[in-house]
N, C-alpha and C. Protein backbone atom coordinates (compact mmCIF):
# COMPACT_ATOMS: atom_id res chain seq x y z
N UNK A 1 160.75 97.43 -78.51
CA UNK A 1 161.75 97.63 -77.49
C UNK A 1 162.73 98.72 -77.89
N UNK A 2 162.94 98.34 -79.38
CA UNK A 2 164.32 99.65 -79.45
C UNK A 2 163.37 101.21 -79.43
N UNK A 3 161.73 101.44 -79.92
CA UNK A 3 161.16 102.44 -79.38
C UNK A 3 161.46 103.12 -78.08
N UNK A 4 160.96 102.21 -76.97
CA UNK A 4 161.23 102.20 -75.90
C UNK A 4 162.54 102.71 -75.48
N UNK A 5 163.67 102.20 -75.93
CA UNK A 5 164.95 102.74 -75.24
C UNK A 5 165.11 103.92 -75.95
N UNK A 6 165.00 104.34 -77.50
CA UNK A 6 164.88 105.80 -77.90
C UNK A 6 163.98 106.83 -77.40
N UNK A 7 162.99 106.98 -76.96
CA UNK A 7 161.78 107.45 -76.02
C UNK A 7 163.14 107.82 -74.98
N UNK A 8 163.36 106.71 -74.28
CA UNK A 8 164.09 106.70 -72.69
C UNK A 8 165.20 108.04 -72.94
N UNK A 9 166.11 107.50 -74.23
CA UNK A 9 167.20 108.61 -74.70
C UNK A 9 166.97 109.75 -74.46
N UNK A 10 165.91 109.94 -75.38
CA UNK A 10 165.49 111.26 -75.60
C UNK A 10 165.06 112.56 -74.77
N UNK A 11 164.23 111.60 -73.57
CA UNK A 11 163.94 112.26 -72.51
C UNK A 11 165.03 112.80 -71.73
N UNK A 12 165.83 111.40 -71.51
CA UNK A 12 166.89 111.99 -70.33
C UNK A 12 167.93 112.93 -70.93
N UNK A 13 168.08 113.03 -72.69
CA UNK A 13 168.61 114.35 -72.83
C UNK A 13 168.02 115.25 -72.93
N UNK A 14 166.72 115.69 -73.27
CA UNK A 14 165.86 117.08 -72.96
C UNK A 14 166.07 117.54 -71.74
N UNK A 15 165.78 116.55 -70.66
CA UNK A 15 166.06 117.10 -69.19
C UNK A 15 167.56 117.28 -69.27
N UNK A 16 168.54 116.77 -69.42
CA UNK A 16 170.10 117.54 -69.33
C UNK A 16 170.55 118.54 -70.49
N UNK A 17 169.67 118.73 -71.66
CA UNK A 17 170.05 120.21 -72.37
C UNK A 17 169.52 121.17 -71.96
N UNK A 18 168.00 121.08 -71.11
CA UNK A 18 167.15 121.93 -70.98
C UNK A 18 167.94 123.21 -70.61
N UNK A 19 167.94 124.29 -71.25
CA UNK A 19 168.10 125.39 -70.38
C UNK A 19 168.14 126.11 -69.37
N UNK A 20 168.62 126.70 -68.40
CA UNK A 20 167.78 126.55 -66.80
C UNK A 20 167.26 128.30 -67.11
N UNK A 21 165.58 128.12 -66.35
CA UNK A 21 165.30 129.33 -66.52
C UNK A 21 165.77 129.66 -64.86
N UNK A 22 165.47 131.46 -65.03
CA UNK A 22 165.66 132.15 -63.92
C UNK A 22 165.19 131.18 -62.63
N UNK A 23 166.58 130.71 -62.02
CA UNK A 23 165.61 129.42 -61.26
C UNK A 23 166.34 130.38 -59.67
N UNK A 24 164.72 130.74 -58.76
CA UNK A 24 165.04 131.59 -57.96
C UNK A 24 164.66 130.43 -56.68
N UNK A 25 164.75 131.04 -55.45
CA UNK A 25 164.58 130.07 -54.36
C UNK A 25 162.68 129.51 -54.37
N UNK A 26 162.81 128.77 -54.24
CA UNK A 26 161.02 128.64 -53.98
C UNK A 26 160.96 128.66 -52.59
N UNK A 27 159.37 129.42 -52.72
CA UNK A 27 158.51 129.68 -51.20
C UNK A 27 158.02 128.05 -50.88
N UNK A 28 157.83 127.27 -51.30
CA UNK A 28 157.64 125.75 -51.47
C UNK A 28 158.70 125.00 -51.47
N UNK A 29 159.49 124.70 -49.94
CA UNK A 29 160.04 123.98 -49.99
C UNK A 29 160.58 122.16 -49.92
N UNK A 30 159.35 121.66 -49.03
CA UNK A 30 158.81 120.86 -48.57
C UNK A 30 157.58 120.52 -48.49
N UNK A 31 157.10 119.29 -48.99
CA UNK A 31 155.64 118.95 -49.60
C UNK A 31 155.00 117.50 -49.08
N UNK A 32 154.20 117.16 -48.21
CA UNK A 32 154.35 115.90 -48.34
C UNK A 32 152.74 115.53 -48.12
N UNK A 33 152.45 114.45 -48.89
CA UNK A 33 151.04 114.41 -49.33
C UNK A 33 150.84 112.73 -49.85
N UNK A 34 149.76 112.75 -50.56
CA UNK A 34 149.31 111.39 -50.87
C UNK A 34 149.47 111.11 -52.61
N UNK A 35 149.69 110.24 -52.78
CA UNK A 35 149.82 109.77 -54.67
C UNK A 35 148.48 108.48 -54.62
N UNK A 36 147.71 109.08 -55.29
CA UNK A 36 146.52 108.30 -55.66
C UNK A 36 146.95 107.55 -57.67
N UNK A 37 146.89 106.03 -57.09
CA UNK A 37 147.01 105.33 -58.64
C UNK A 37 148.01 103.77 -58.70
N UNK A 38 148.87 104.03 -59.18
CA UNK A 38 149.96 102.71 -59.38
C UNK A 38 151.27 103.47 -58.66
N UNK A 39 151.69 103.67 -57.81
CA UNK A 39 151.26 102.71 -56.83
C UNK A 39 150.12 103.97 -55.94
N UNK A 40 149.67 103.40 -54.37
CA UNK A 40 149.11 104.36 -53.85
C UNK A 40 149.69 104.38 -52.28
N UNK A 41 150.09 105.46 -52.38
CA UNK A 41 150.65 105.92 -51.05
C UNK A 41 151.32 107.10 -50.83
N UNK A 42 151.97 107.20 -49.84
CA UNK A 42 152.95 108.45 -49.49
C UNK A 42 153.42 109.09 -50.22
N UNK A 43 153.39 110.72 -51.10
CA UNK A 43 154.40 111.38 -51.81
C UNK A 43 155.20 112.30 -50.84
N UNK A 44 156.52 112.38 -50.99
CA UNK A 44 157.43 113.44 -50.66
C UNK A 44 157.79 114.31 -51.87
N UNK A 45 157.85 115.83 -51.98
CA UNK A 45 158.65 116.54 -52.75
C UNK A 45 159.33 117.83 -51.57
N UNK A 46 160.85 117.69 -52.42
CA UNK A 46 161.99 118.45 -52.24
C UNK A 46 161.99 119.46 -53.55
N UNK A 47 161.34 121.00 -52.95
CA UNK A 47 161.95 121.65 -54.05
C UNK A 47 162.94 122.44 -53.80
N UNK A 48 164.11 122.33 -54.62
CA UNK A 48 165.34 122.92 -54.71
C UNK A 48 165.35 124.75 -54.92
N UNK A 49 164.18 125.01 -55.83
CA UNK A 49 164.47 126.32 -56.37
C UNK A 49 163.02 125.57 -57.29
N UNK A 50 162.21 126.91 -57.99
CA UNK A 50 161.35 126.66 -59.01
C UNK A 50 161.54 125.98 -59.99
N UNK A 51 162.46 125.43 -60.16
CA UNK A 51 162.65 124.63 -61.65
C UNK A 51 163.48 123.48 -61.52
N UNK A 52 164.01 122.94 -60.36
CA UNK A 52 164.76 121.65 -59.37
C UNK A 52 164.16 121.27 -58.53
N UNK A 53 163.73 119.54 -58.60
CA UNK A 53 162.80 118.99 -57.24
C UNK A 53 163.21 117.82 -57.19
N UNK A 54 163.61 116.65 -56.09
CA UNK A 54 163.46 115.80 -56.42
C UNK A 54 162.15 115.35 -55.33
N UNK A 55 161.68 113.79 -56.39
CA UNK A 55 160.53 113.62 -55.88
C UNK A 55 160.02 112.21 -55.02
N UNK A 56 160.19 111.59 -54.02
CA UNK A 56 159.68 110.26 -53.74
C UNK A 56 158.53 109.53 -53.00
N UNK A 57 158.15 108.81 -53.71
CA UNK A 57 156.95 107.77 -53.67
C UNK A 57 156.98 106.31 -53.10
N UNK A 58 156.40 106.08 -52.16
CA UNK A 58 156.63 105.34 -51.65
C UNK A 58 155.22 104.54 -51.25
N UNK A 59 154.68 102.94 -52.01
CA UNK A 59 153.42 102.79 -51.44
C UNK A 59 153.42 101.48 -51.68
N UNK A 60 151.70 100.57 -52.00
CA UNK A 60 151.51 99.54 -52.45
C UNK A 60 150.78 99.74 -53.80
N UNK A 61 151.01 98.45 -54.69
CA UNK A 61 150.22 98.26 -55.66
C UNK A 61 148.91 97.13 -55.83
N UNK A 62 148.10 97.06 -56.40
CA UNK A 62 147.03 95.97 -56.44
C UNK A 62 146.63 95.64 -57.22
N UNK A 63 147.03 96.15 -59.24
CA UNK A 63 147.00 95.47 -59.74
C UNK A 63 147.86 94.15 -60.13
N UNK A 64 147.07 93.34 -60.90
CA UNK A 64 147.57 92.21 -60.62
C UNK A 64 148.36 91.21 -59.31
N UNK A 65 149.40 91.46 -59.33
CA UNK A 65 150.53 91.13 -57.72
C UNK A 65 150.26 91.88 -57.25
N UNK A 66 150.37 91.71 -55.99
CA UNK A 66 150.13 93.00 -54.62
C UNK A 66 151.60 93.20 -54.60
N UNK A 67 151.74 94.41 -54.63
CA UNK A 67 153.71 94.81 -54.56
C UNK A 67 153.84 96.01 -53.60
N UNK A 68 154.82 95.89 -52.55
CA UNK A 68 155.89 97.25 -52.57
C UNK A 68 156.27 98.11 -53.80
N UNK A 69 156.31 99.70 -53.79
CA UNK A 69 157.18 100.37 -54.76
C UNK A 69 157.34 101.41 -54.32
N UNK A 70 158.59 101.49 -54.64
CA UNK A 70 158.91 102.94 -54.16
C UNK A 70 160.02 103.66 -55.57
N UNK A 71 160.11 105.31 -55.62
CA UNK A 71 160.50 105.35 -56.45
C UNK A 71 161.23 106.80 -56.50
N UNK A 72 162.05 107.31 -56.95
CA UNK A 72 162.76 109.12 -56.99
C UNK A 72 163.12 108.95 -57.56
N UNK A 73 163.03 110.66 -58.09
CA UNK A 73 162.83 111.48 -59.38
C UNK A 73 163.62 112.45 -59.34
N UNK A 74 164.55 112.81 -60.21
CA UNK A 74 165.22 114.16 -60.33
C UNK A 74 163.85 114.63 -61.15
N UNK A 75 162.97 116.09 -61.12
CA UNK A 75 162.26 116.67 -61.90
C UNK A 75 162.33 118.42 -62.39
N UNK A 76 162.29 118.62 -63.64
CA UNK A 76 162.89 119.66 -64.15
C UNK A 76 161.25 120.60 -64.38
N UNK A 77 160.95 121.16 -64.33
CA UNK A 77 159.69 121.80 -64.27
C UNK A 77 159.57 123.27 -65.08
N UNK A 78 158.82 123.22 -66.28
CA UNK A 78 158.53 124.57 -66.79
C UNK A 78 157.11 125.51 -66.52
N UNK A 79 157.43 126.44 -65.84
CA UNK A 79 156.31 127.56 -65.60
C UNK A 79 155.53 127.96 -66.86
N UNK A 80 153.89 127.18 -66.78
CA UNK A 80 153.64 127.22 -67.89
C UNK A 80 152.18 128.54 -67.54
N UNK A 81 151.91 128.79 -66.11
CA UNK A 81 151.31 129.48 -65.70
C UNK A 81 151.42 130.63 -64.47
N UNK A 82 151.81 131.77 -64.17
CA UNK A 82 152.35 131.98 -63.14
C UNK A 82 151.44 133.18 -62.40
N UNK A 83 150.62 133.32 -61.72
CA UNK A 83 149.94 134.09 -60.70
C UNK A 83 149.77 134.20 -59.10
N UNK A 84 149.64 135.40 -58.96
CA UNK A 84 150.19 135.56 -57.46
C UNK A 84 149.25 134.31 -56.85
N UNK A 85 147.69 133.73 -57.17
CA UNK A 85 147.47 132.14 -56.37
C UNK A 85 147.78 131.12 -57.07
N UNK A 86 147.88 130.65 -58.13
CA UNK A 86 147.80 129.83 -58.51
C UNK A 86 149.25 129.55 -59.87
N UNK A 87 149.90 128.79 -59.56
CA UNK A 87 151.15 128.51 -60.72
C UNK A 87 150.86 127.23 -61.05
N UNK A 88 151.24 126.63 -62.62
CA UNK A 88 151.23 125.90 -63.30
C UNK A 88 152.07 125.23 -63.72
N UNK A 89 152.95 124.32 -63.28
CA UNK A 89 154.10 123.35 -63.80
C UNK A 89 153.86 122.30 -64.71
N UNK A 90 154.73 122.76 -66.09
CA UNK A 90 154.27 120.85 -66.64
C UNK A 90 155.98 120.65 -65.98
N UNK A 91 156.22 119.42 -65.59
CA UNK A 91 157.74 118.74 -65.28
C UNK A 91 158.12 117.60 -66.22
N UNK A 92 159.16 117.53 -66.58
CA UNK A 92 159.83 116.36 -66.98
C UNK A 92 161.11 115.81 -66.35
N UNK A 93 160.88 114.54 -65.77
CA UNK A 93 162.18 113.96 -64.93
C UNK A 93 162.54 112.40 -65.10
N UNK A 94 163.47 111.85 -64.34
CA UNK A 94 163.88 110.06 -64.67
C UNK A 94 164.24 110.41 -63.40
N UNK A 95 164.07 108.54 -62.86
CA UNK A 95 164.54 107.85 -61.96
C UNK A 95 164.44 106.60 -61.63
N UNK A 96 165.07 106.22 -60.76
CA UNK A 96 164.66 105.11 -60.90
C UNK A 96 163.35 104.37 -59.72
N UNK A 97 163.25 103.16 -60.05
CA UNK A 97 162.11 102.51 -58.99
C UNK A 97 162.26 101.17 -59.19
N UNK A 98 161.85 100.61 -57.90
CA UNK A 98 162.09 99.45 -57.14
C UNK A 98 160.82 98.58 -56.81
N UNK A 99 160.61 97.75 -57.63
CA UNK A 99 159.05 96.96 -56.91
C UNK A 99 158.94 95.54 -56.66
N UNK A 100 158.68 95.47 -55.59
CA UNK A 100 158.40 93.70 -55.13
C UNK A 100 157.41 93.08 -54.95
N UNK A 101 157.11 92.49 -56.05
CA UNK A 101 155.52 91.70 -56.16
C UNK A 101 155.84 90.19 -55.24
N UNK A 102 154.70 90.31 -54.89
CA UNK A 102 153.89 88.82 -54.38
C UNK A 102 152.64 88.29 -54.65
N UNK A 103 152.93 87.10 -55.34
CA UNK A 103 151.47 86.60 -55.85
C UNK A 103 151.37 85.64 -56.11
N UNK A 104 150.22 84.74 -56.96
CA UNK A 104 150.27 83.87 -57.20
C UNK A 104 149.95 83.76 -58.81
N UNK A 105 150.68 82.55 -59.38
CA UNK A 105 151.38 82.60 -60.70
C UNK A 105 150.52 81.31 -61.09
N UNK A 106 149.79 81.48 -62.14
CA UNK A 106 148.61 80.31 -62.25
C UNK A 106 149.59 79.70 -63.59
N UNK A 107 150.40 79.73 -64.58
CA UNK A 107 150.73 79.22 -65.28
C UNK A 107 152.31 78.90 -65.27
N UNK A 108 152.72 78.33 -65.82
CA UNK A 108 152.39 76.94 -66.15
C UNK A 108 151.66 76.00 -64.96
N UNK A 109 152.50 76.38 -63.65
CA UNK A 109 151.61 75.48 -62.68
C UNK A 109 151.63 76.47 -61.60
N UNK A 110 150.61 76.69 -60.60
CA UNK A 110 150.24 77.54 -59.58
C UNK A 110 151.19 77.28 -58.67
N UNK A 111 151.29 78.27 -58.67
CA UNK A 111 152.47 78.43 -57.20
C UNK A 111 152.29 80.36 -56.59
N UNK A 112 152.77 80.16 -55.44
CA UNK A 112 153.37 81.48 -54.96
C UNK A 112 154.86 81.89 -55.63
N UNK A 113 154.88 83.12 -55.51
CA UNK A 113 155.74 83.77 -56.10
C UNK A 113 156.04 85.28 -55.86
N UNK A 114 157.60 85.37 -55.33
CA UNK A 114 157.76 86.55 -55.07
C UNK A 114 159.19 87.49 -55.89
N UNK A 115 159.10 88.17 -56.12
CA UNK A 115 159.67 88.93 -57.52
C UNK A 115 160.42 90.10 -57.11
N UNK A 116 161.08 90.65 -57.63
CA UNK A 116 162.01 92.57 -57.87
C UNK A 116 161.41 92.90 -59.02
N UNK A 117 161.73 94.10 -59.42
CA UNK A 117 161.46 94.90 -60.35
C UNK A 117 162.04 95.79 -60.39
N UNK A 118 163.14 96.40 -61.01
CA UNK A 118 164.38 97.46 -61.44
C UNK A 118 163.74 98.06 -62.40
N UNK A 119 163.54 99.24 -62.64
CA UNK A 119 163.49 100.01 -64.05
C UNK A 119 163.63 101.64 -63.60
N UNK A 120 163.57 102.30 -64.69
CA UNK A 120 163.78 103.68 -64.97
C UNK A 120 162.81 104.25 -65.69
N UNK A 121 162.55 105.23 -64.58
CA UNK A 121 160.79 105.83 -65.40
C UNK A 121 161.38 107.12 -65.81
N UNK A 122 159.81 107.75 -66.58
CA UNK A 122 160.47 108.92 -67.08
C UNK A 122 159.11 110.08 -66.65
N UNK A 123 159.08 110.28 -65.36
CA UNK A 123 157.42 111.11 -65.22
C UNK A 123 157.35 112.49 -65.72
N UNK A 124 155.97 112.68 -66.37
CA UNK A 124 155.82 113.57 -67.01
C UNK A 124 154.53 114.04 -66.86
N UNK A 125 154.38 115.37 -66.39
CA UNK A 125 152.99 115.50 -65.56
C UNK A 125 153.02 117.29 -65.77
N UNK A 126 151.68 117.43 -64.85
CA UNK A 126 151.34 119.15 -64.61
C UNK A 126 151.00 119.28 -62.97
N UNK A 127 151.81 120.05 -62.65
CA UNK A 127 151.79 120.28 -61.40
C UNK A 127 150.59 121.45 -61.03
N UNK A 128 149.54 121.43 -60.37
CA UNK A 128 148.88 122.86 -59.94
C UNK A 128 148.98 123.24 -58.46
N UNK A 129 150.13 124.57 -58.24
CA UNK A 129 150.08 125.04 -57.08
C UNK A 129 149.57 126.24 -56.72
N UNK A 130 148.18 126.06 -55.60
CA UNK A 130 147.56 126.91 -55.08
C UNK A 130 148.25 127.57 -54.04
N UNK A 131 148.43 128.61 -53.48
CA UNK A 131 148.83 129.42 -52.56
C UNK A 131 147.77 129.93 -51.76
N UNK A 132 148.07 130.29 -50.65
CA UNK A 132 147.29 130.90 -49.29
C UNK A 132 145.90 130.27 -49.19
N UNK A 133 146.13 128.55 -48.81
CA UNK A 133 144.93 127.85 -48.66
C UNK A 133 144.80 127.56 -47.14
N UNK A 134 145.20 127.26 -46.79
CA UNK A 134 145.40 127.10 -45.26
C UNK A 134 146.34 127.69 -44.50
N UNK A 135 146.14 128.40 -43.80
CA UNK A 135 147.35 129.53 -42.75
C UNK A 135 148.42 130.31 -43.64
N UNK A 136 148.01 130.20 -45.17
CA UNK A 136 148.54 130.93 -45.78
C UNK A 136 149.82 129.95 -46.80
N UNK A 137 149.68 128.66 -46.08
CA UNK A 137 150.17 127.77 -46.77
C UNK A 137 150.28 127.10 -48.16
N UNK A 138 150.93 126.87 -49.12
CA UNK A 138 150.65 126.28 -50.16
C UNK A 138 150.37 124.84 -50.76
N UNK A 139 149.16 124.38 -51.05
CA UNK A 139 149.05 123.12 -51.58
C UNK A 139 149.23 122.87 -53.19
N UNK A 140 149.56 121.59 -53.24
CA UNK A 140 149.70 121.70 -55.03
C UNK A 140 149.03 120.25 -54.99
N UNK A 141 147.89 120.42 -56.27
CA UNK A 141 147.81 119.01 -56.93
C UNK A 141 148.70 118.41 -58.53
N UNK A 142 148.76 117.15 -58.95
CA UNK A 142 149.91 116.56 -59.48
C UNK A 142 148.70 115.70 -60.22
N UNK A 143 148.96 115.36 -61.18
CA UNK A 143 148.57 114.42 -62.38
C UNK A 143 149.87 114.12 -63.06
N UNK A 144 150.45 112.70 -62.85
CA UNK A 144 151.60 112.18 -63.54
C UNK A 144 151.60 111.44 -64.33
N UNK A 145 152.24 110.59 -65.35
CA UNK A 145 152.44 109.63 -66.43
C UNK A 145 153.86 109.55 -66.47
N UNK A 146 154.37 108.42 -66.16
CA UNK A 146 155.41 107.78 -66.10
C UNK A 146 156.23 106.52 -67.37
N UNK A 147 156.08 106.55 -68.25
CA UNK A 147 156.81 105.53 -69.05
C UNK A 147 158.03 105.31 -68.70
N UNK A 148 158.29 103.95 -69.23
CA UNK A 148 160.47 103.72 -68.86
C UNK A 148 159.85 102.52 -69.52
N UNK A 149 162.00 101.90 -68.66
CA UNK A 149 161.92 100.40 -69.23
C UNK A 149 162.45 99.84 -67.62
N UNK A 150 162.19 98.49 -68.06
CA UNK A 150 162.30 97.73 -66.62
C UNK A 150 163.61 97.00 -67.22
N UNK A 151 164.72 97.06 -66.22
CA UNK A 151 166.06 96.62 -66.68
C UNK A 151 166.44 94.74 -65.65
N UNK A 152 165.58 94.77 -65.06
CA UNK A 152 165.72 93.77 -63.83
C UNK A 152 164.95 92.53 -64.55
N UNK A 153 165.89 91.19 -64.66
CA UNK A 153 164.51 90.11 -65.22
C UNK A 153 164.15 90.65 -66.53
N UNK A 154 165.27 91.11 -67.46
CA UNK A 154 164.73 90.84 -68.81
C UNK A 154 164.42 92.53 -69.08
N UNK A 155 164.55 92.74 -70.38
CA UNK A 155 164.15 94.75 -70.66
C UNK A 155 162.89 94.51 -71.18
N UNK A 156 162.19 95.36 -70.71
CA UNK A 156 160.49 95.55 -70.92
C UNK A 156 160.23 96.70 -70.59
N UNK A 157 159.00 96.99 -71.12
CA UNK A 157 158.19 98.29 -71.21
C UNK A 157 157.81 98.56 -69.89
N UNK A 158 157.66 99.90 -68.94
CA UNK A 158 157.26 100.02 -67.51
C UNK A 158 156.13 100.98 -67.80
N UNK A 159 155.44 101.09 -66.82
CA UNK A 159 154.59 102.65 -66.67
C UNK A 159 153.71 102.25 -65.75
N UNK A 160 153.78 103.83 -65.02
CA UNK A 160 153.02 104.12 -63.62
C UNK A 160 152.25 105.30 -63.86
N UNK A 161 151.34 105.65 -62.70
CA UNK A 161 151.16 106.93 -62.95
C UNK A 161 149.73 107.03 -62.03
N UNK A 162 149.26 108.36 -61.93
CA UNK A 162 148.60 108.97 -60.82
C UNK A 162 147.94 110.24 -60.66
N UNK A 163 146.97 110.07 -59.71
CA UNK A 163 146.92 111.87 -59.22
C UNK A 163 147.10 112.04 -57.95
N UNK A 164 147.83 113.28 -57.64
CA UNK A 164 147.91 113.27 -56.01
C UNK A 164 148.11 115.02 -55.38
N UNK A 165 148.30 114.77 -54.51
CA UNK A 165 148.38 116.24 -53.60
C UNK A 165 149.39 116.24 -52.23
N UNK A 166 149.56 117.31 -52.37
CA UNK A 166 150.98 117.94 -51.18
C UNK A 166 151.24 119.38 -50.84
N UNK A 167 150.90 118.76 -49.30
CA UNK A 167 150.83 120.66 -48.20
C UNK A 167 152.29 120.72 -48.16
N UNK A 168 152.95 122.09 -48.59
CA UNK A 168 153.72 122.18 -48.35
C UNK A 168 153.95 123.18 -46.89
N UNK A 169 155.12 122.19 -46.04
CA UNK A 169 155.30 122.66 -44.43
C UNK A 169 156.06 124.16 -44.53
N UNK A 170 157.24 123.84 -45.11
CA UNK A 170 158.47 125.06 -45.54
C UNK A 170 158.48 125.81 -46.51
């Protein structure tokens, strides 16, 4: 556990020392697409400028409990590839997320059972955005990994994570 909350530290100060690079307006302003994994459903991204996004997820889960989750991200993003089609983001960001399981609880004695879930993730992924795929539009695919801790019902270890994609409109 005290791993866990040093991990958590650490991250959320890399993302607030980080340096800001030349962070210019992005042609990608609006993104909205699908998140394939834990959970699966709806992604939204807001990008601010190339190197500011925030990000939200919103779906169901099916392992174990069937749950609601939804979740946003401040995400800080370094250009690790940059060509007139194709750019390369790895990101690092925190936020928080919200999940409500329903299920059934075989121990000590079976019952239904319905639950929250509070914690603070920390996603950490590579963004790939293609340019002039459709009407000249830009799509990006996303591979994420999420660690945190769950602060709701006791501190414990969290993690989500996924692959997904998003047309951006603006």
């Amino acid at each position: 556990m005290k791993q866990g909350i040093l991990i958590l530290g650490i991250a959320v100060l890399l993302v607030g020392m980080a340096t800001p690079a030349q962070a210019k307006k992005s042609d990608m302003t609006l993104g909205l697409g699908l998140f394939l994994g834990s959970p699966l459903g709806a992604n939204m991204k807001y990008r601010m400028d190339d190197v500011h996004a925030i990000d939200v997820t919103m779906g169901f889960g099916f392992v174990g409990y069937r749950n609601f989750h939804i979740h946003a991200d401040y995400l800080y993003h370094w250009r690790v590839v940059a060509n007139k089609d194709l750019d390369m983001d790895l990101h690092l960001g925190v936020g928080p997320v919200v999940e409500i399981y329903r299920g059934t609880v075989r121990f000590p004695v079976t019952h239904d059972e319905t639950r929250a879930l509070f914690a603070i993730r920390v996603p950490i992924g590579l963004d790939f955005m293609i340019r002039k795929v459709v009407n000249r539009t830009p799509i990006d695919f996303f591979i994420e990994f999420a660690p945190g801790l769950q602060l709701f019902d006791g501190v414990w270890y969290y993690f989500d994570g996924g692959i997904g994609f998003r047309y951006y409109f603006f």
